[in-house]
Protein backbone atom coordinates (compact mmCIF):
# COMPACT_ATOMS: atom_id res chain seq x y z
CA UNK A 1 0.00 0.00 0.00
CA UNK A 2 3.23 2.79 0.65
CA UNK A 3 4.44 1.58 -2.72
CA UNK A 4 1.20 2.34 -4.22
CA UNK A 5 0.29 5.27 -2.53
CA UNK A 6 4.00 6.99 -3.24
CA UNK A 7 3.44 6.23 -6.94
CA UNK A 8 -0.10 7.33 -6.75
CA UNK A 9 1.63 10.50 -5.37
CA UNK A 10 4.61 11.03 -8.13
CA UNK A 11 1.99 10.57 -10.74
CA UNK A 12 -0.47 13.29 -9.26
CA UNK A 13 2.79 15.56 -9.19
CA UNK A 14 3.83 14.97 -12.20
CA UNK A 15 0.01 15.74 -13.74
CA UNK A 16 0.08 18.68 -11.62
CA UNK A 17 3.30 20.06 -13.57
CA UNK A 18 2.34 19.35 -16.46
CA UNK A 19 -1.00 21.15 -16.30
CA UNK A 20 0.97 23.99 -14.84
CA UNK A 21 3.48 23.93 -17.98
CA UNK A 22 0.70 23.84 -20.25
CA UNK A 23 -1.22 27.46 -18.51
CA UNK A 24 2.04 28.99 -18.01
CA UNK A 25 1.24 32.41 -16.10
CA UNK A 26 0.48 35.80 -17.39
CA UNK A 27 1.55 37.64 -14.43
CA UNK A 28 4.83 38.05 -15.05
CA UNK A 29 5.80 41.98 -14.56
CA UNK A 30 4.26 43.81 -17.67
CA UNK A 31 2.17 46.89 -18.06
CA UNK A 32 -1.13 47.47 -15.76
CA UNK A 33 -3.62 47.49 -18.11
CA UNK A 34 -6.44 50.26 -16.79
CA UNK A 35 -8.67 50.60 -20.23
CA UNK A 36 -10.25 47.50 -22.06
CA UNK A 37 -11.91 48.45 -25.47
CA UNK A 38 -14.27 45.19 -26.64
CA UNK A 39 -16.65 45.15 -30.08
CA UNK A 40 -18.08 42.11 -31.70
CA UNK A 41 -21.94 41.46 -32.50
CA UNK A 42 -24.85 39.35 -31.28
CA UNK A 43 -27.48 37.53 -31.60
CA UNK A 44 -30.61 38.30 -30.01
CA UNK A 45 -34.73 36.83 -29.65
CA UNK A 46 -36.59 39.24 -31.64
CA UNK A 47 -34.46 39.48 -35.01
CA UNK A 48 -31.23 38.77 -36.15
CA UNK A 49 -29.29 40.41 -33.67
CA UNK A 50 -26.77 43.75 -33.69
CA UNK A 51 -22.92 45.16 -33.16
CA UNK A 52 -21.70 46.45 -29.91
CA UNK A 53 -18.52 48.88 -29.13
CA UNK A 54 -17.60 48.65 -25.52
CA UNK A 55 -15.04 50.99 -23.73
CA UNK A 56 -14.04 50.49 -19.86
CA UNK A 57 -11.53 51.75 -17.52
CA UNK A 58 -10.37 50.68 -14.20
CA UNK A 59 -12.07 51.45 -11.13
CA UNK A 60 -10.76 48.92 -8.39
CA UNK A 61 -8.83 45.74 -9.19
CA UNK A 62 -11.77 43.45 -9.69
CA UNK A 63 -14.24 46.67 -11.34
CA UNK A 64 -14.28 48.83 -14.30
CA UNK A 65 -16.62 51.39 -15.00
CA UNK A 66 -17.65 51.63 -18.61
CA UNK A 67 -20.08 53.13 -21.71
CA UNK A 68 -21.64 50.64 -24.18
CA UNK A 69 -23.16 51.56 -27.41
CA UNK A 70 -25.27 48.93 -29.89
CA UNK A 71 -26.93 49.17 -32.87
CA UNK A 72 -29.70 46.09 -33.16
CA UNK A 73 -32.58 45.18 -35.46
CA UNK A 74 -35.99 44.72 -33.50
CA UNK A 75 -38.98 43.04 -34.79
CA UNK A 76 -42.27 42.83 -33.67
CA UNK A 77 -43.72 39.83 -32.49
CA UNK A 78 -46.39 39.39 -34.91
CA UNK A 79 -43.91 39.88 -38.02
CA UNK A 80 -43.67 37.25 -40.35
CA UNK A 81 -42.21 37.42 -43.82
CA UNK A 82 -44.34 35.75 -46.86
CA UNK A 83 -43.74 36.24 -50.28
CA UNK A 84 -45.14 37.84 -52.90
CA UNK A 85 -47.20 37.22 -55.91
CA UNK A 86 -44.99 36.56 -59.94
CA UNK A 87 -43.18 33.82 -60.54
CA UNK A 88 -39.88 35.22 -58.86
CA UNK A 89 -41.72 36.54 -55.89
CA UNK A 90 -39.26 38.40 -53.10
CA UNK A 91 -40.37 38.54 -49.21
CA UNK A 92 -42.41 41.36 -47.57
CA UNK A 93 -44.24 41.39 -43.84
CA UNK A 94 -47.81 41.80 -44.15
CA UNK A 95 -49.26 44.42 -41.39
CA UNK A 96 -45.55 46.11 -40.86
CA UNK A 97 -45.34 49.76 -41.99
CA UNK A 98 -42.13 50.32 -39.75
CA UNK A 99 -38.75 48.61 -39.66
CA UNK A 100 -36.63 49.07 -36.22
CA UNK A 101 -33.53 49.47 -35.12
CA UNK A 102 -32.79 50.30 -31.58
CA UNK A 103 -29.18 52.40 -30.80
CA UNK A 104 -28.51 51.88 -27.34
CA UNK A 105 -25.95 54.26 -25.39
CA UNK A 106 -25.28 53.25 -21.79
CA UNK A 107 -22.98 53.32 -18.99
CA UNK A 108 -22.36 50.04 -16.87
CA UNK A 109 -19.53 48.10 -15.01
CA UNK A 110 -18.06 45.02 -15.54
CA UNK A 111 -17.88 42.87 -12.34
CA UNK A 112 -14.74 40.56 -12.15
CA UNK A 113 -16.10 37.20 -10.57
CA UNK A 114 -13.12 35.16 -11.25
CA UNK A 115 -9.50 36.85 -12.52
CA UNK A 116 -8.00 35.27 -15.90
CA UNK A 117 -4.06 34.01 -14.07
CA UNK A 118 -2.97 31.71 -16.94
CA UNK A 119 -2.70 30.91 -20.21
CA UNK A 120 -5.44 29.67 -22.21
CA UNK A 121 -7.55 29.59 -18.74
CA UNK A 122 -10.90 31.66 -18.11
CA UNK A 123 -12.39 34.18 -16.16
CA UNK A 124 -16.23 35.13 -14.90
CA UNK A 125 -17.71 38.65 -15.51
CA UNK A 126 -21.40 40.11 -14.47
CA UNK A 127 -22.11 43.26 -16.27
CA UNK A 128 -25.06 45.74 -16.56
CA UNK A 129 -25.93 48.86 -18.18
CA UNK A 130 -28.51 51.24 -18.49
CA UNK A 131 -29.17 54.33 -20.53
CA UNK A 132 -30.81 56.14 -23.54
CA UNK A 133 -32.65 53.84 -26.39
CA UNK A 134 -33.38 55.35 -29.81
CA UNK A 135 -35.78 53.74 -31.95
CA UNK A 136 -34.76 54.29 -35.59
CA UNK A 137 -38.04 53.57 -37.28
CA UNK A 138 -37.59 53.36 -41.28
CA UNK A 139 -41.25 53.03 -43.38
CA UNK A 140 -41.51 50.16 -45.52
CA UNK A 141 -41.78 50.62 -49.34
CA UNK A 142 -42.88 47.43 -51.80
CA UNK A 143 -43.12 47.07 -55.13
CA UNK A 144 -46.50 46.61 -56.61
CA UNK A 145 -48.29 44.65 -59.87
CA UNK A 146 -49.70 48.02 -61.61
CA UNK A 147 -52.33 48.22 -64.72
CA UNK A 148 -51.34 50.08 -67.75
CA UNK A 149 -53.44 52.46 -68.48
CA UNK A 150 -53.00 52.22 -72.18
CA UNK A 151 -55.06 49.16 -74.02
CA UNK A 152 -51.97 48.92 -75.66
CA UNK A 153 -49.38 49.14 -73.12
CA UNK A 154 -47.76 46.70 -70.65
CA UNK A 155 -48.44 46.00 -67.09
CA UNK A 156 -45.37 47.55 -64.76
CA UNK A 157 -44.25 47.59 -61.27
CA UNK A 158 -44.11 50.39 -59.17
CA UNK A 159 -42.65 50.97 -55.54
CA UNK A 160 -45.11 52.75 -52.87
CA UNK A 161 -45.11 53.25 -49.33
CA UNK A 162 -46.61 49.96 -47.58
CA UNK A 163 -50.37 51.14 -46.63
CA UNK A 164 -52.14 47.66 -45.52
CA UNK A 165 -55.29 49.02 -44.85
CA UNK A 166 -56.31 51.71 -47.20
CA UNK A 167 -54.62 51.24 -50.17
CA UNK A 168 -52.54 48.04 -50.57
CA UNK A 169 -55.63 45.75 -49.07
CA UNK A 170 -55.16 42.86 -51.77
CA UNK A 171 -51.83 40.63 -51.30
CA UNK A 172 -52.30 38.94 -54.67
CA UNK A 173 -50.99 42.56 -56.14
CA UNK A 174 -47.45 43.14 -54.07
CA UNK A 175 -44.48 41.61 -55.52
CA UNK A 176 -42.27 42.05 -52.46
CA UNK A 177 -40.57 44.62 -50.45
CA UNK A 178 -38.51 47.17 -52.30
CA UNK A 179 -34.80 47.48 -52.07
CA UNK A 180 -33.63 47.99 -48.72
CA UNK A 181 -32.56 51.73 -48.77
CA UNK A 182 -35.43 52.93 -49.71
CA UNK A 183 -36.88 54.59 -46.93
CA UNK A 184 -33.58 55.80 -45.17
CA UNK A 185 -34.30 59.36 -45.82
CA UNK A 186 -38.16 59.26 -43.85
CA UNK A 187 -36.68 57.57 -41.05
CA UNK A 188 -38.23 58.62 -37.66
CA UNK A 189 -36.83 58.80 -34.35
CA UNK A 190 -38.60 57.45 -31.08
CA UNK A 191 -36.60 57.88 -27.44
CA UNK A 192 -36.66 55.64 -24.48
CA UNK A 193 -34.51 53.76 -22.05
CA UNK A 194 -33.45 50.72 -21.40
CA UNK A 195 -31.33 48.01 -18.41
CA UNK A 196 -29.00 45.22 -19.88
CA UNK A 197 -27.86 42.12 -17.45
CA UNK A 198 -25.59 39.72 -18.58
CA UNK A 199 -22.92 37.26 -17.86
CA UNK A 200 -19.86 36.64 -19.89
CA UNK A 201 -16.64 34.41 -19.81
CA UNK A 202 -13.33 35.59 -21.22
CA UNK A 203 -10.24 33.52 -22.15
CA UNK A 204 -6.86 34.26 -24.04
CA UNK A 205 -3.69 33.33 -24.38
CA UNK A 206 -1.89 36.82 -23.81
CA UNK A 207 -2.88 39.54 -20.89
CA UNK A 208 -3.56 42.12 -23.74
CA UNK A 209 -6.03 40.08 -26.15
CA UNK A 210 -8.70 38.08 -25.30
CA UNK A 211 -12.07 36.58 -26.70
CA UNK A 212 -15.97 36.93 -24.39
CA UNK A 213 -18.54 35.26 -24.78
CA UNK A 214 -21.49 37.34 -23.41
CA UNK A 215 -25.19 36.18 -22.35
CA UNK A 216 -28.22 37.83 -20.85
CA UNK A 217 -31.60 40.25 -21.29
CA UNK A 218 -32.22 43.72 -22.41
CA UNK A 219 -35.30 45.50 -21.52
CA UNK A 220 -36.29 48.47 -23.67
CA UNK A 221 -39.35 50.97 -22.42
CA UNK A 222 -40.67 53.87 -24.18
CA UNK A 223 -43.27 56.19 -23.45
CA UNK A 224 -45.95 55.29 -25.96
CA UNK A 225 -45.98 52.31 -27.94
CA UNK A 226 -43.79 52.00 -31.55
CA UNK A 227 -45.86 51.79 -34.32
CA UNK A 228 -43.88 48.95 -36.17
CA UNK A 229 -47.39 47.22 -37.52
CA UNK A 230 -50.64 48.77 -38.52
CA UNK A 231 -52.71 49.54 -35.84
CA UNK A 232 -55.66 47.63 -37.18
CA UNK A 233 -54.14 44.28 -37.45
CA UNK A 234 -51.66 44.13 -34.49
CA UNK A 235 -51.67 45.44 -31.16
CA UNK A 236 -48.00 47.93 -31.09
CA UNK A 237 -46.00 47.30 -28.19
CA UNK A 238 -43.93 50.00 -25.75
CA UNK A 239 -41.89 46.99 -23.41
CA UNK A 240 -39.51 45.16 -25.30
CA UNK A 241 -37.49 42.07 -23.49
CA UNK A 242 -34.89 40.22 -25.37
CA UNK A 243 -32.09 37.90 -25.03
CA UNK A 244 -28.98 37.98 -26.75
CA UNK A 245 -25.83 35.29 -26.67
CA UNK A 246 -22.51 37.51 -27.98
CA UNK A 247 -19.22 37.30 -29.14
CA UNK A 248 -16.55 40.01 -28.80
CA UNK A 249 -12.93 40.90 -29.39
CA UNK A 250 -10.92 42.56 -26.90
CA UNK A 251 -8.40 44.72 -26.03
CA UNK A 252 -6.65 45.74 -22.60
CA UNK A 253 -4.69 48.59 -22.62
């Protein structure tokens, strides 16, 4: 049983090493970092997702004070893309007069749960934010199946502003949404607030660089409700809750 137990021991110490030799440590004397700049982009519940810029700076050892800002694409709940009517048909969202896209500017902290010591290891964050939301609301545009007026002319498409319940009332006559820009120069803005919570890990192989992986919720409230669909077919909504998984690139300096 000593024989066993000694070698049980030299092979524990030996694992021990080698783990150690494999997450050599960071902390070697270098520069102290105060200012971490991060930007990646996310994914998030109600649409595709967005891009976030993050600056910080050092407040205590294990806290740093900092200002977010996001850009994101918001749907509404009852959105859903069909297409249209030819025989190469593109997509358009019956009911949805408004596209949205919410630029957040806040200032948070970024809690350090667990510190990043070596190589290739990882380290624990819990951040929030809060501050200013800006709904960007763009009007929607589609091209539409049009008579000629001539006996002897041809049929042609035209692009209108998306009215679904005076004008455009019969599906079987919109081709699809129209290009994407169009629109840009009406766009609207609406102002509210909102309060992000999320966790993220970070891991690297150097003290300067490292990768996060970021999860959580953002609430967005405004004081009356964005009209994103027509009043008479969906009910518009002023709370907006979402969850978002994110990836960002980062830099201490």
């Amino acid at each position: 049983m000593t024989v066993v137990a000694k070698l049980c021991s030299v092979v524990f110490m030996l694992t021990a090493l080698n783990a150690i030799a494999q997450n050599d440590l960071i902390t070697e004397p270098t520069l102290l970092y105060r200012k971490r700049v991060l930007y990646g982009a996310n994914l998030n519940s109600s649409s595709l997702g967005g891009i976030n810029f993050k600056y910080q700076w050092q407040k205590t050892a294990l806290l740093k004070n900092g200002f977010d800002l996001e850009l994101a694409r918001i749907r509404h709940p009852k959105e859903e893309r069909v297409y249209g009517q030819s025989d190469n048909p593109k997509q358009y969202t019956p009911g949805r007069v408004n596209m949205a896209f919410f630029l957040r500017t806040g200032y948070g902290q970024n809690i350090f749960i667990t510190t990043r010591d070596y190589k290739n290891s990882v380290s624990l964050h819990y951040n929030y934010s809060f501050g200013v939301t800006t709904a960007l609301l763009k009007p929607i545009y589609i091209d539409v199946f049009k008579l000629s007026q001539d006996p002897f002319g041809q049929d042609y498409i035209a692009t209108e502003k998306y009215e679904p319940i005076n004008t455009h009332t019969t599906p079987y006559t919109i081709y699809g949404n129209a290009t994407f820009t169009r629109g840009f120069d009406e766009m609207s803005a609406r102002i509210g607030g909102h309060f992000k919570n999320s966790l993220s890990v970070e891991w690297g192989e150097y003290p300067d660089a490292f990768n996060s992986l970021e999860a959580g919720f953002c609430v967005d409230l405004f004081a009356q409700p964005l009209p994103l669909m027509a009043n008479e077919l969906a009910k518009n909504k002023q709370l907006y809750i979402t969850l978002f998984l994110g990836f960002n690139f980062g830099q201490n300096r």
